[in-house]
C-alpha atoms as a PDB file:
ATOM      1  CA  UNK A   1     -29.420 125.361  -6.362  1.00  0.00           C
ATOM      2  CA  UNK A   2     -31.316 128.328  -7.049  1.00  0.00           C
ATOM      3  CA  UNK A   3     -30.304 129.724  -3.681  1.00  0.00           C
ATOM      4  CA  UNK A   4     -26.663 129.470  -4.200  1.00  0.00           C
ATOM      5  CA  UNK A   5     -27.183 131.498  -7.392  1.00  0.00           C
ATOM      6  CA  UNK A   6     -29.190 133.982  -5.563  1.00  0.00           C
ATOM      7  CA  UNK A   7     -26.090 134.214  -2.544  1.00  0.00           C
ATOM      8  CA  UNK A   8     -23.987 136.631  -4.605  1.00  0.00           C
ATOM      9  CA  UNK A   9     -27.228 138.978  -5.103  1.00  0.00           C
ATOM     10  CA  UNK A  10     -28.313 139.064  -2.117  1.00  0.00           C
ATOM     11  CA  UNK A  11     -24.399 139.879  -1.060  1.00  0.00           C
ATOM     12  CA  UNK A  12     -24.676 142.955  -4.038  1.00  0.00           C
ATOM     13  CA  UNK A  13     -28.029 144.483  -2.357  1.00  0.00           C
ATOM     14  CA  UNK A  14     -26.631 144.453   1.538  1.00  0.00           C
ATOM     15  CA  UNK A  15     -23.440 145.913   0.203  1.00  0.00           C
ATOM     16  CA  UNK A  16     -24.888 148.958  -1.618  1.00  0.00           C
ATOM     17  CA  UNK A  17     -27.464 149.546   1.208  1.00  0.00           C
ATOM     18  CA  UNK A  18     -24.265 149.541   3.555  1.00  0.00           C
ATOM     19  CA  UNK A  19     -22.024 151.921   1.462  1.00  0.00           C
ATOM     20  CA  UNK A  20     -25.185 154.297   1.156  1.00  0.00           C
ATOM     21  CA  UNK A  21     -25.078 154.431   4.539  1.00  0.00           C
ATOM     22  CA  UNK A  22     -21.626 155.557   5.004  1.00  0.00           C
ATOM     23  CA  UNK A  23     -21.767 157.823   2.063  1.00  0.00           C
ATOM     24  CA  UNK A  24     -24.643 159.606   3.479  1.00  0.00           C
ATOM     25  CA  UNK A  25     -23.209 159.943   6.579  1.00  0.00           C
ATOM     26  CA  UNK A  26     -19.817 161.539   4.573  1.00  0.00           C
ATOM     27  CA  UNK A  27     -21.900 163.851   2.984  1.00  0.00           C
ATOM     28  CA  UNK A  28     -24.073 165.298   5.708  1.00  0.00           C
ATOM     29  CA  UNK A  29     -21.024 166.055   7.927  1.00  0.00           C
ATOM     30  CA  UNK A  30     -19.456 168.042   4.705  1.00  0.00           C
ATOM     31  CA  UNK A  31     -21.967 169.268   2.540  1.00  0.00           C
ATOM     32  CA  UNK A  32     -24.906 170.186   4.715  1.00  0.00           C
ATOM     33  CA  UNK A  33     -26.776 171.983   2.098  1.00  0.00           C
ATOM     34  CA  UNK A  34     -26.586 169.184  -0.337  1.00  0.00           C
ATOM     35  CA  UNK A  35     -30.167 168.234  -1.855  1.00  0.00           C
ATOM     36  CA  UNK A  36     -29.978 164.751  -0.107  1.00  0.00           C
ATOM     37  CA  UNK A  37     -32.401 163.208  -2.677  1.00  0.00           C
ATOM     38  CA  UNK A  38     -29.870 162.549  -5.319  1.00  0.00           C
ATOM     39  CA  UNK A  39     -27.611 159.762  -3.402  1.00  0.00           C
ATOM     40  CA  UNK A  40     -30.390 157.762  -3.191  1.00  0.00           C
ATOM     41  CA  UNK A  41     -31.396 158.488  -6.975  1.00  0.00           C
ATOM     42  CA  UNK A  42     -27.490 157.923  -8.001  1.00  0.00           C
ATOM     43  CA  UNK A  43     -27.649 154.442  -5.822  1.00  0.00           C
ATOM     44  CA  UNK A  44     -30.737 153.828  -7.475  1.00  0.00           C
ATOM     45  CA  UNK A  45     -29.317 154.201 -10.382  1.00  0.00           C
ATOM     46  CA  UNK A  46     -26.585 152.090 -10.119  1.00  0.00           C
ATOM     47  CA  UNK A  47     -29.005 149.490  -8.671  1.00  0.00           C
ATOM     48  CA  UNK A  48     -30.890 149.580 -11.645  1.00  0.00           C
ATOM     49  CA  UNK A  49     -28.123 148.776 -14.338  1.00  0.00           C
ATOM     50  CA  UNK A  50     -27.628 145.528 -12.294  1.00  0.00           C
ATOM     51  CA  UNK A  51     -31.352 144.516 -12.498  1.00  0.00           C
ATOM     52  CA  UNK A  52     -31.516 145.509 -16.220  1.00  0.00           C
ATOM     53  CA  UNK A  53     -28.725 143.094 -16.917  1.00  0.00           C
ATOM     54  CA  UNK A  54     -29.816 140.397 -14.617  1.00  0.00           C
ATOM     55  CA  UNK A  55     -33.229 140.898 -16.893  1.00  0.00           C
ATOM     56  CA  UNK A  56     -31.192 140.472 -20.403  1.00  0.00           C
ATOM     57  CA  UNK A  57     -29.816 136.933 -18.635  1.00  0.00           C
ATOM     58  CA  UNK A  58     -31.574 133.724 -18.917  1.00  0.00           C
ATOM     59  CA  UNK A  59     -28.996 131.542 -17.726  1.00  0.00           C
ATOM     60  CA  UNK A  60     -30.576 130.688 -14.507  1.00  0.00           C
ATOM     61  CA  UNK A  61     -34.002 128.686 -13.799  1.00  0.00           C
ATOM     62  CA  UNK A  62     -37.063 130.440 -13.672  1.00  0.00           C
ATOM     63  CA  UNK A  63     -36.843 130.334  -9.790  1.00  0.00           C
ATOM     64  CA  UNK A  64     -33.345 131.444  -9.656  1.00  0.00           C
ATOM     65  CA  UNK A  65     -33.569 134.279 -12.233  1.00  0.00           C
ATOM     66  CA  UNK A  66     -37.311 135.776  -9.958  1.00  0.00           C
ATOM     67  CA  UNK A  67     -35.239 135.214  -7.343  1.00  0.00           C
ATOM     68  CA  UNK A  68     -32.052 137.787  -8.165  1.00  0.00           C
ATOM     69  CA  UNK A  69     -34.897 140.068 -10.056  1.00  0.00           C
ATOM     70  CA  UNK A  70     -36.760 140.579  -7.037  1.00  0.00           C
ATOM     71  CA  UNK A  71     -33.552 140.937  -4.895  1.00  0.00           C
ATOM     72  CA  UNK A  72     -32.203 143.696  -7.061  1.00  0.00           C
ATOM     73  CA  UNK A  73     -35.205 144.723  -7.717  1.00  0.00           C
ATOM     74  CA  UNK A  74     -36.451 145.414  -4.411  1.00  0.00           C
ATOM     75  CA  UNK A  75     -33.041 147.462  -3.996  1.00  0.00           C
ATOM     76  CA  UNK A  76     -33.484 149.474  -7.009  1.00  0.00           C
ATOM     77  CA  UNK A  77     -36.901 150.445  -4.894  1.00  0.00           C
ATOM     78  CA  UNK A  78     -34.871 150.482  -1.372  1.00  0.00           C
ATOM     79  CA  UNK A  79     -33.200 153.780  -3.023  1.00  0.00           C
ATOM     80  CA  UNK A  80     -36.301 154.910  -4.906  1.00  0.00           C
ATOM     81  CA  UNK A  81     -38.284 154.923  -1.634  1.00  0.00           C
ATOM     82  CA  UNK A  82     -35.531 156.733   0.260  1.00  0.00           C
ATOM     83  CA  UNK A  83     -35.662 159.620  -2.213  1.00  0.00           C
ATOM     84  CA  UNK A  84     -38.932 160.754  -1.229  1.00  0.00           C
ATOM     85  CA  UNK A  85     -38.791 160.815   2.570  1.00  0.00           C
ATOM     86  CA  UNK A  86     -34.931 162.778   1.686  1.00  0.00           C
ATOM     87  CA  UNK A  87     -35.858 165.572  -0.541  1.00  0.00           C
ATOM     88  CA  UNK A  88     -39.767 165.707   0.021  1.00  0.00           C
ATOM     89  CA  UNK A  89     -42.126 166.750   2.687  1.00  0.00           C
ATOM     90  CA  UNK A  90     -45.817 166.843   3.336  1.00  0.00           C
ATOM     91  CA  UNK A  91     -48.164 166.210   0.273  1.00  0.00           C
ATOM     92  CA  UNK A  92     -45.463 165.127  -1.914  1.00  0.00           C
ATOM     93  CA  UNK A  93     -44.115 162.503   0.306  1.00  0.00           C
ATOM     94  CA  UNK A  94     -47.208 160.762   0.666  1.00  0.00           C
ATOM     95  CA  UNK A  95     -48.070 161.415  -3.082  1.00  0.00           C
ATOM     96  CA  UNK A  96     -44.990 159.607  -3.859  1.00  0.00           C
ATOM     97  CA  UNK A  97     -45.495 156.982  -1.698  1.00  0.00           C
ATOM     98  CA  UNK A  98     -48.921 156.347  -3.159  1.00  0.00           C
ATOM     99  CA  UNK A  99     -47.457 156.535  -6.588  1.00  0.00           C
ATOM    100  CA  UNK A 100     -44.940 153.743  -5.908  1.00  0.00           C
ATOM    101  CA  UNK A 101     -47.424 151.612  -4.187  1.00  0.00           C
ATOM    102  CA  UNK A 102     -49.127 151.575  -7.512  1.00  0.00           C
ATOM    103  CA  UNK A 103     -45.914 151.227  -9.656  1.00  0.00           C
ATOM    104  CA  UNK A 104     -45.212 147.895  -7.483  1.00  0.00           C
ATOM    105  CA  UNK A 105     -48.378 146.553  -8.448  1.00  0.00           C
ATOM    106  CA  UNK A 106     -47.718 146.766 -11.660  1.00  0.00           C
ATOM    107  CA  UNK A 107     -44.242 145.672 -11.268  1.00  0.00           C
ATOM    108  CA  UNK A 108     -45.973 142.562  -9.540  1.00  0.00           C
ATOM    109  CA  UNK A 109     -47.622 141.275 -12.914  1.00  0.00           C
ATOM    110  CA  UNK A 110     -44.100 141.495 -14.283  1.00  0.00           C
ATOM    111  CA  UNK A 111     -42.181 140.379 -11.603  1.00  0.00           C
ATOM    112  CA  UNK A 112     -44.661 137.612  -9.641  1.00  0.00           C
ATOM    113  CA  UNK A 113     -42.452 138.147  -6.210  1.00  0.00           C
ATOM    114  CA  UNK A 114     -44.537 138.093  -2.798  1.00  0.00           C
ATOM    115  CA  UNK A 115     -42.708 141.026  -1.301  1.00  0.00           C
ATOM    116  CA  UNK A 116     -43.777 143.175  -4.224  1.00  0.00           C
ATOM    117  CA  UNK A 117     -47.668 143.100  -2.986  1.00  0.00           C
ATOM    118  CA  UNK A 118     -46.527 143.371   0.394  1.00  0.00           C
ATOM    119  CA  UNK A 119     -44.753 146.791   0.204  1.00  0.00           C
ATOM    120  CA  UNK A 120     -47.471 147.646  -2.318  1.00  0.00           C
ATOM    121  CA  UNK A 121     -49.869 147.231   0.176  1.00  0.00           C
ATOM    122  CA  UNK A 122     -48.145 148.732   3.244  1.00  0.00           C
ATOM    123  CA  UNK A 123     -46.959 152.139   1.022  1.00  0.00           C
ATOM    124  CA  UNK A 124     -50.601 152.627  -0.127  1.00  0.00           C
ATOM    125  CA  UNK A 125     -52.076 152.246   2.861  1.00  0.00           C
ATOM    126  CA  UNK A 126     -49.591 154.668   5.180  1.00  0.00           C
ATOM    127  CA  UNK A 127     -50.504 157.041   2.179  1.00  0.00           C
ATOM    128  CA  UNK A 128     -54.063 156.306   2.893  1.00  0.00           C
ATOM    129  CA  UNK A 129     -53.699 156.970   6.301  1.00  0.00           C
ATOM    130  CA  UNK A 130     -51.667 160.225   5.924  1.00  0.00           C
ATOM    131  CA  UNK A 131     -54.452 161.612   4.274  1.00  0.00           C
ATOM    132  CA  UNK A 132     -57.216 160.507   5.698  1.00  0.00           C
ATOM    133  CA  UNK A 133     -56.214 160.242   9.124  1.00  0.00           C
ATOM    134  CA  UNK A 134     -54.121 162.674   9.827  1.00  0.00           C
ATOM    135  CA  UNK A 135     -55.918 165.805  10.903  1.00  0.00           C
ATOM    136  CA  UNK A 136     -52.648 167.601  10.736  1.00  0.00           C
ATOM    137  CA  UNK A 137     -53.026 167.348   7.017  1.00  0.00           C
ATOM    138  CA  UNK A 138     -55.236 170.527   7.657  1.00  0.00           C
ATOM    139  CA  UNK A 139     -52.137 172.777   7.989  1.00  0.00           C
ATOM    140  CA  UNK A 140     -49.617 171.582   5.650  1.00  0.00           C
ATOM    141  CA  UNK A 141     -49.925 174.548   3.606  1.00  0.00           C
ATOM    142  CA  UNK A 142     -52.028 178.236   4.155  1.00  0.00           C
ATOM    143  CA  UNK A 143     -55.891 178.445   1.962  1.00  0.00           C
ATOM    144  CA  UNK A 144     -54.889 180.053  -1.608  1.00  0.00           C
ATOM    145  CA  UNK A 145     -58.424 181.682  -1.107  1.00  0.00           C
ATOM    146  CA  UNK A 146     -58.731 179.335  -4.492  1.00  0.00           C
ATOM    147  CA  UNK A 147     -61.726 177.300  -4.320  1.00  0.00           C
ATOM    148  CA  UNK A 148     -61.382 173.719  -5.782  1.00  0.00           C
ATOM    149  CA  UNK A 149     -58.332 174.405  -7.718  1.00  0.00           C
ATOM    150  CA  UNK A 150     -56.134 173.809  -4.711  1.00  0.00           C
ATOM    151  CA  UNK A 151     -53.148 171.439  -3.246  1.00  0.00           C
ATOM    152  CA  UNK A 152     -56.021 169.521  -1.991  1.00  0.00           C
ATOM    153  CA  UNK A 153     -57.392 168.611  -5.290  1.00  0.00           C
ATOM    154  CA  UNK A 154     -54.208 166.997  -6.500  1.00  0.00           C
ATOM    155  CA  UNK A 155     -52.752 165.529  -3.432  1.00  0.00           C
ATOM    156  CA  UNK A 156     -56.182 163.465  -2.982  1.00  0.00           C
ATOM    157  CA  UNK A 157     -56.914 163.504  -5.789  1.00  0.00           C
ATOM    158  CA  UNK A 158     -53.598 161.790  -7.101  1.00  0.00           C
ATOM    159  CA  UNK A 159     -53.442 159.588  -4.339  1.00  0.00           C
ATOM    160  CA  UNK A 160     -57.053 158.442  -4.937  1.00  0.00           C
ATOM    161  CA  UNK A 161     -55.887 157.511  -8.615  1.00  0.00           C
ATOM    162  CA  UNK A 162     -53.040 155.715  -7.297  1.00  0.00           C
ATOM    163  CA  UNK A 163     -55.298 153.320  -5.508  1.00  0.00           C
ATOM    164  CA  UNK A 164     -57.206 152.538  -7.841  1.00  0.00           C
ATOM    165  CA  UNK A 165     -54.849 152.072 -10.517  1.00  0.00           C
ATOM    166  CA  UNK A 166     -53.298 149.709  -8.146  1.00  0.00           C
ATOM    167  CA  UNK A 167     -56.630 147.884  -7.871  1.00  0.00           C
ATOM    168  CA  UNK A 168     -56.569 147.231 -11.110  1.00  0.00           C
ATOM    169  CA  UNK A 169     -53.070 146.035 -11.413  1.00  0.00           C
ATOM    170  CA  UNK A 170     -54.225 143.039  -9.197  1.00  0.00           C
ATOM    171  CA  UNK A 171     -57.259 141.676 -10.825  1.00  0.00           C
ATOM    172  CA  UNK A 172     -58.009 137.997  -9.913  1.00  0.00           C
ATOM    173  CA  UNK A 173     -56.296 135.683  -9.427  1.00  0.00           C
ATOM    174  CA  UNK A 174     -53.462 138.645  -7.635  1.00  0.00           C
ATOM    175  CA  UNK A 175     -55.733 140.403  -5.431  1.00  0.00           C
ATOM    176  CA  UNK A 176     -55.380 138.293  -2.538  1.00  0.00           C
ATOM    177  CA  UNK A 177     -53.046 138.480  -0.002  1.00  0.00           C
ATOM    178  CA  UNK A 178     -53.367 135.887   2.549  1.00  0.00           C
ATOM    179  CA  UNK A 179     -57.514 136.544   3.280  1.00  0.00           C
ATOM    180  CA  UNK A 180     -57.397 139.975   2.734  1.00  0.00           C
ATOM    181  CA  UNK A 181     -58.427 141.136  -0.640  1.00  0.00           C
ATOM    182  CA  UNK A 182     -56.413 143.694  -1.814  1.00  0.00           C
ATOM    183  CA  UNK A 183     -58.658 145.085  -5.245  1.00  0.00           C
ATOM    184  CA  UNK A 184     -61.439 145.666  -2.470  1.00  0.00           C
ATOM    185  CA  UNK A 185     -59.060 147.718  -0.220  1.00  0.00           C
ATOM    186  CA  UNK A 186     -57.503 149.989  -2.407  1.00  0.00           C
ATOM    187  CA  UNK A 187     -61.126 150.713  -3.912  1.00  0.00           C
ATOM    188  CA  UNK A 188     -61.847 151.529  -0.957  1.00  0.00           C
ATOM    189  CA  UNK A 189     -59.584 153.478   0.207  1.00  0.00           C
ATOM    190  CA  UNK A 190     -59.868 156.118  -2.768  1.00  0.00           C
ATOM    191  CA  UNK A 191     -63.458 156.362  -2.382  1.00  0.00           C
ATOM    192  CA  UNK A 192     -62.971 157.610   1.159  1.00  0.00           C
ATOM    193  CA  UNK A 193     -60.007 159.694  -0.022  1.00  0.00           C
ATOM    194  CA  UNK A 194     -62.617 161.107  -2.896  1.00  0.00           C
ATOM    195  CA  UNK A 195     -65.417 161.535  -0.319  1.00  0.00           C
ATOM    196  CA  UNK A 196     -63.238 163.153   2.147  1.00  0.00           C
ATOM    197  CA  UNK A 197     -61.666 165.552  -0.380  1.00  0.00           C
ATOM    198  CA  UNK A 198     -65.460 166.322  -1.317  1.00  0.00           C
ATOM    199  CA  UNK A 199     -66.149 168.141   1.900  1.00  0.00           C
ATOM    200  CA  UNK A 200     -62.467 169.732   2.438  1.00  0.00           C
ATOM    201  CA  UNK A 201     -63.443 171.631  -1.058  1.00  0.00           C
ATOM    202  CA  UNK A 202     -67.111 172.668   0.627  1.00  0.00           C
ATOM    203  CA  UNK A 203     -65.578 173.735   3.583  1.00  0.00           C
ATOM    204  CA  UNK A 204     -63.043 175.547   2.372  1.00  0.00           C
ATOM    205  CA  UNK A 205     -65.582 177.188  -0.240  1.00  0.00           C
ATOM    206  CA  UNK A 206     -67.584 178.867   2.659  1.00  0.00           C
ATOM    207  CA  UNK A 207     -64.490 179.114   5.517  1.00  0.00           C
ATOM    208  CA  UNK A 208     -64.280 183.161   6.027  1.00  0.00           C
ATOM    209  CA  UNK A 209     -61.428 184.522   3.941  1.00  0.00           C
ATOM    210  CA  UNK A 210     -59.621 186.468   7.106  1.00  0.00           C
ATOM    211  CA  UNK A 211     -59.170 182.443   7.913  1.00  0.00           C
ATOM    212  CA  UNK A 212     -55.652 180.709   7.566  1.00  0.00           C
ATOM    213  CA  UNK A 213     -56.486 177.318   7.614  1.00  0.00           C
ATOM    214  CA  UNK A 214     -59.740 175.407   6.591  1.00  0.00           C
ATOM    215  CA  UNK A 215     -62.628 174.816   9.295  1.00  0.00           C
ATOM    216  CA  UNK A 216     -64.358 171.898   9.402  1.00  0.00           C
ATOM    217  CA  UNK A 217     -67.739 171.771  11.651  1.00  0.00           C
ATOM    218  CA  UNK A 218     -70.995 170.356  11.926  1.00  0.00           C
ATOM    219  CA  UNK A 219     -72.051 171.547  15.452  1.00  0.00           C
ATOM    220  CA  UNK A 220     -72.755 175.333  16.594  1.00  0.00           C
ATOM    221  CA  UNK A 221     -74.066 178.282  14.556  1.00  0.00           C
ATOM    222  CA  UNK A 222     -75.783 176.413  11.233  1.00  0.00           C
ATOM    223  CA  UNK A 223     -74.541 178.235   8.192  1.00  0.00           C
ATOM    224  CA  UNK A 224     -77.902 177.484   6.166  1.00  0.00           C
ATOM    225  CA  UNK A 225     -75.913 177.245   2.641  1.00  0.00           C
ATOM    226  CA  UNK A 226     -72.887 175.531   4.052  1.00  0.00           C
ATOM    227  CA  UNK A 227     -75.311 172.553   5.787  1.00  0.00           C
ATOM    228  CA  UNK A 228     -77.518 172.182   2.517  1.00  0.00           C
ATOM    229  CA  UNK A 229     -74.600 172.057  -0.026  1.00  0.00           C
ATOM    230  CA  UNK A 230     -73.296 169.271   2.567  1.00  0.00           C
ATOM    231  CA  UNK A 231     -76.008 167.382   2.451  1.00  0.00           C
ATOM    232  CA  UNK A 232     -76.370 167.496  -1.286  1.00  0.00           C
ATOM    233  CA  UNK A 233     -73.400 166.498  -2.097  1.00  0.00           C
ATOM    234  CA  UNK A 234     -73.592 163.620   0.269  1.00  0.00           C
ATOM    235  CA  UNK A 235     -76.282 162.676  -1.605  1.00  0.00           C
ATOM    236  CA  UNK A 236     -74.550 162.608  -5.198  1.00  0.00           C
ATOM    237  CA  UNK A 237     -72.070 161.124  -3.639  1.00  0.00           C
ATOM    238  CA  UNK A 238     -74.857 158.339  -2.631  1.00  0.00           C
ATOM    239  CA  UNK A 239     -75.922 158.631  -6.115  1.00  0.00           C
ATOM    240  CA  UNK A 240     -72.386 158.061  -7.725  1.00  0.00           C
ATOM    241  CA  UNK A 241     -71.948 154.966  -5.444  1.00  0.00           C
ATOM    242  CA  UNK A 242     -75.165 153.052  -6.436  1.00  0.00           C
ATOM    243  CA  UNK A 243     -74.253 153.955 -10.751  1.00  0.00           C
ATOM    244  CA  UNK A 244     -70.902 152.485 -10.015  1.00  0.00           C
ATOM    245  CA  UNK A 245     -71.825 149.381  -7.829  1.00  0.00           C
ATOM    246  CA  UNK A 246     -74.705 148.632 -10.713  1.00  0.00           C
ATOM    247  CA  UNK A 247     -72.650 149.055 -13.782  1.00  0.00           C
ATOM    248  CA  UNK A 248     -69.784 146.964 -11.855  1.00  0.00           C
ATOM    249  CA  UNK A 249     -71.796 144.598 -10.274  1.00  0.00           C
ATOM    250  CA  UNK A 250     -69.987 144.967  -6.797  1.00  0.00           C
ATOM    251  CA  UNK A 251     -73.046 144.931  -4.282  1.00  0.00           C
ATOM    252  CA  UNK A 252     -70.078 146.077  -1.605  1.00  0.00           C
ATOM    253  CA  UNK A 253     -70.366 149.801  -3.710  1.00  0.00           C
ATOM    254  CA  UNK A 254     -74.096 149.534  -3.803  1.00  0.00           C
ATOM    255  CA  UNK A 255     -74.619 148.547   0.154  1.00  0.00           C
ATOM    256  CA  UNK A 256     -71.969 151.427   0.589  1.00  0.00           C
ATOM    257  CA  UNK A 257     -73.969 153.899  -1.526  1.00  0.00           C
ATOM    258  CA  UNK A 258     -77.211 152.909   0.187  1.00  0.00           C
ATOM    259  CA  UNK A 259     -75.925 153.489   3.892  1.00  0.00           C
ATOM    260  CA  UNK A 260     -74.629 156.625   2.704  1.00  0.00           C
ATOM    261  CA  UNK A 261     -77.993 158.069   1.185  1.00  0.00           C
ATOM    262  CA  UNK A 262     -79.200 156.691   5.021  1.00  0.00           C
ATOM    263  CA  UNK A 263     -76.743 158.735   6.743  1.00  0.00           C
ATOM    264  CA  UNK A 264     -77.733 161.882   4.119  1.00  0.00           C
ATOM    265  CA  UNK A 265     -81.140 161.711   5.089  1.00  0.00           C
ATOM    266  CA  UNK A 266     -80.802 161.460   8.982  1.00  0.00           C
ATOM    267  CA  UNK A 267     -78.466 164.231   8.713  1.00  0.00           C
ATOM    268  CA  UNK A 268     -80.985 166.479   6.683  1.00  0.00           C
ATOM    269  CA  UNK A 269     -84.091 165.435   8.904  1.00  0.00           C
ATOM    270  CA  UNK A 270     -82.681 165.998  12.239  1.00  0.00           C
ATOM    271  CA  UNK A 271     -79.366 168.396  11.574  1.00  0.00           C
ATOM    272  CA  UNK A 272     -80.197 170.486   8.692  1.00  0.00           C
ATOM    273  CA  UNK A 273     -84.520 171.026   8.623  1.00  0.00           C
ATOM    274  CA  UNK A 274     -84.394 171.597  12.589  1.00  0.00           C
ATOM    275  CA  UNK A 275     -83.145 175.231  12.257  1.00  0.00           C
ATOM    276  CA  UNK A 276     -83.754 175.668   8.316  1.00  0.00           C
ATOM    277  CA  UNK A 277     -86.958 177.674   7.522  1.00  0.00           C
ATOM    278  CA  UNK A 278     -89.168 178.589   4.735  1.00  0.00           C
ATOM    279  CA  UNK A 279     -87.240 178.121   0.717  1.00  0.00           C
ATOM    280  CA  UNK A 280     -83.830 176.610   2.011  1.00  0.00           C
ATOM    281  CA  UNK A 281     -86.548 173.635   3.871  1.00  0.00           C
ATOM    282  CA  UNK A 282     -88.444 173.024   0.092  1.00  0.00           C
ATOM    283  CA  UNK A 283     -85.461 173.382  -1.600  1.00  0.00           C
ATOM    284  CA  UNK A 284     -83.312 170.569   0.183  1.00  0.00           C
ATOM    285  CA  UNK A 285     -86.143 168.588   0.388  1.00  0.00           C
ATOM    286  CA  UNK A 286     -86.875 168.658  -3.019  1.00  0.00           C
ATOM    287  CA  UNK A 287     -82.997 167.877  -4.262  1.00  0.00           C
ATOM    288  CA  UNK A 288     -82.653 165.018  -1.806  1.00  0.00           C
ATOM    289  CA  UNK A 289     -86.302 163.597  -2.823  1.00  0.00           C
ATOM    290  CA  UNK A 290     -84.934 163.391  -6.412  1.00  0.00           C
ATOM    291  CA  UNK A 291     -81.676 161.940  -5.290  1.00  0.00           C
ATOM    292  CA  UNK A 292     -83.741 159.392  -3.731  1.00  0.00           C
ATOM    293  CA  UNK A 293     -86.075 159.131  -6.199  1.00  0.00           C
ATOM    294  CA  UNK A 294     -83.500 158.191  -8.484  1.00  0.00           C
ATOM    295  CA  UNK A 295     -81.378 155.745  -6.463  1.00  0.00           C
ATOM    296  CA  UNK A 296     -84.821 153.857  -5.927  1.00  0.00           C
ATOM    297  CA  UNK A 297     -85.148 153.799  -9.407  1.00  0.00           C
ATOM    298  CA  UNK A 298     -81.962 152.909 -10.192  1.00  0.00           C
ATOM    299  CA  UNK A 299     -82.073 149.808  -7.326  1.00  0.00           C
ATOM    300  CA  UNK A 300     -85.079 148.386  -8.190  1.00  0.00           C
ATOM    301  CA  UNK A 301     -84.080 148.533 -12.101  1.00  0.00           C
ATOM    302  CA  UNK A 302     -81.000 147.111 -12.208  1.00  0.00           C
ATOM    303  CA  UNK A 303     -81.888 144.892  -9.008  1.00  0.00           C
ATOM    304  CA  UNK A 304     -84.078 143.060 -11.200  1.00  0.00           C
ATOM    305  CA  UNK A 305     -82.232 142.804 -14.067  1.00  0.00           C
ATOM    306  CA  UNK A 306     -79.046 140.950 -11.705  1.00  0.00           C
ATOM    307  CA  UNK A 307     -81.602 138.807 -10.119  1.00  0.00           C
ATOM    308  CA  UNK A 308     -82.910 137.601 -14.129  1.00  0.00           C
ATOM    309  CA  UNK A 309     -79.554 136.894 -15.352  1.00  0.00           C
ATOM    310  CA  UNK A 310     -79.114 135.007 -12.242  1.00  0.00           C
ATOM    311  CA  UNK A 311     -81.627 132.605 -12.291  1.00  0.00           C
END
């Protein structure tokens, strides 16, 4: 039964996506310059007085009526989505994305549809991967000659909060998706995007200003204060990591903050000391000993203190 209700929906959302398609076409062959990005927002629109009365109706059972929500719904989002990709470019597109990826998770607690969590997922993650994959990223835009306060402070660092905002959004029992669990993901994902934007900002801090683009490099001439601030900040990092995995109790975040304090060491021992003499040599040494002092401290602290309310 709810099906048949659901028939004339479904029939609503394949016509509008086909009449986009022919009034795009229209308008590209006669208004070339035409800021493409507000058919899709008019459609959207459109879309979206539909769902808002299908939300004011409760003449349907509860299956039927999530049924033509997340039909329309999904629509509405069709058009949202093609917005982006229309009148956007670079950064922005993939901020967007990231953006909507959390808005669906939230839209999910609403709206308990499947598909919601599934293009949730998939947005976040090509946003995820744009960004941290993408070594083209590099030369979206010229250096400002600006250090931190830059295009890659708010693209990452937007993106980052869109992750974890969608984390959030699906706390137990709506983080899993099949046996993946999505909360753990998206965490993830925007500490790599935070870690990553951590060293753009170094390098671009000490990359020569008759440069165009940021350089990124661990191998060849050592710049002394380049390598150390590295290496320090690695270790905060490390730091930040073990706080976080302590004061919410996710041993994932502490294992993750312990390997990287690892990898911050090995890197200062046989990278950074082998060509660093004299203060730069007790001055790392004594800012990564106190890093590590205080992640030991930290571990064996709050270590015990899991292991007594456990037992």
């Amino acid at each position: 039964r709810w099906q048949a209700h659901s028939l004339p929906w479904i029939s609503s959302a394949v016509a509008l996506i086909g009449t986009f398609g022919l009034v795009y076409r229209a308008v590209v062959r006669s208004y070339p310059g035409f800021d493409m990005g507000l058919l899709p927002l008019g459609f959207a629109i459109i879309a979206g007085g539909v769902l808002y009365g299908l939300w004011r109706q409760n003449d349907a059972t509860p299956q039927a009526r999530q049924s033509r929500l997340a039909w329309m719904g999904g629509t509405v989002l069709y058009f949202v989505t093609l917005i982006f990709p229309l009148q956007f470019e670079h950064q922005w597109l993939t901020i967007c994305w990231a953006l909507e990826g959390a808005a669906l998770s939230w839209l999910y607690l609403r709206v308990p549809h499947p598909g919601l969590r599934y293009v949730a997922a998939a947005l976040l993650t090509i946003a995820f991967v744009r960004l941290g994959m993408n070594p083209d990223v590099m030369r979206y835009h010229v250096r400002t000659g600006v250090p931190i306060w830059n295009w890659f402070l708010y693209s990452y660092g937007l993106v980052a909060a869109a992750q974890i905002a969608a984390g959030r959004f699906l706390a137990p029992p709506h983080h899993r998706l099949g046996v993946i669990n999505l909360r753990g993901v998206f965490f993830c994902f925007a500490g790599l995007l935070l870690f990553i934007l951590m060293n753009i900002e170094i390098a671009d801090a000490y990359t020569p200003r008759s440069e165009t683009y940021i350089t990124i490099q661990f191998r060849g001439d050592i710049d002394l204060a380049r390598e150390m601030t590295y290496t320090i900040a690695w270790g905060l990092f490390a730091l930040a990591l073990l706080v976080l995995g302590f004061r919410s109790r996710s041993r994932s975040t502490r294992y993750a903050g312990m390997a990287l304090l690892g990898i911050t060491l090995i890197k200062l021992f046989f990278h950074d000391l082998s060509d660093t003499d004299g203060i730069y040599r007790v001055g790392a040494l004594m800012v990564v000993a106190v890093i590590a002092f205080a992640a030991s401290w930290l571990y064996q602290r709050f270590a015990e203190s899991d292991e007594n309310q456990t037992s």
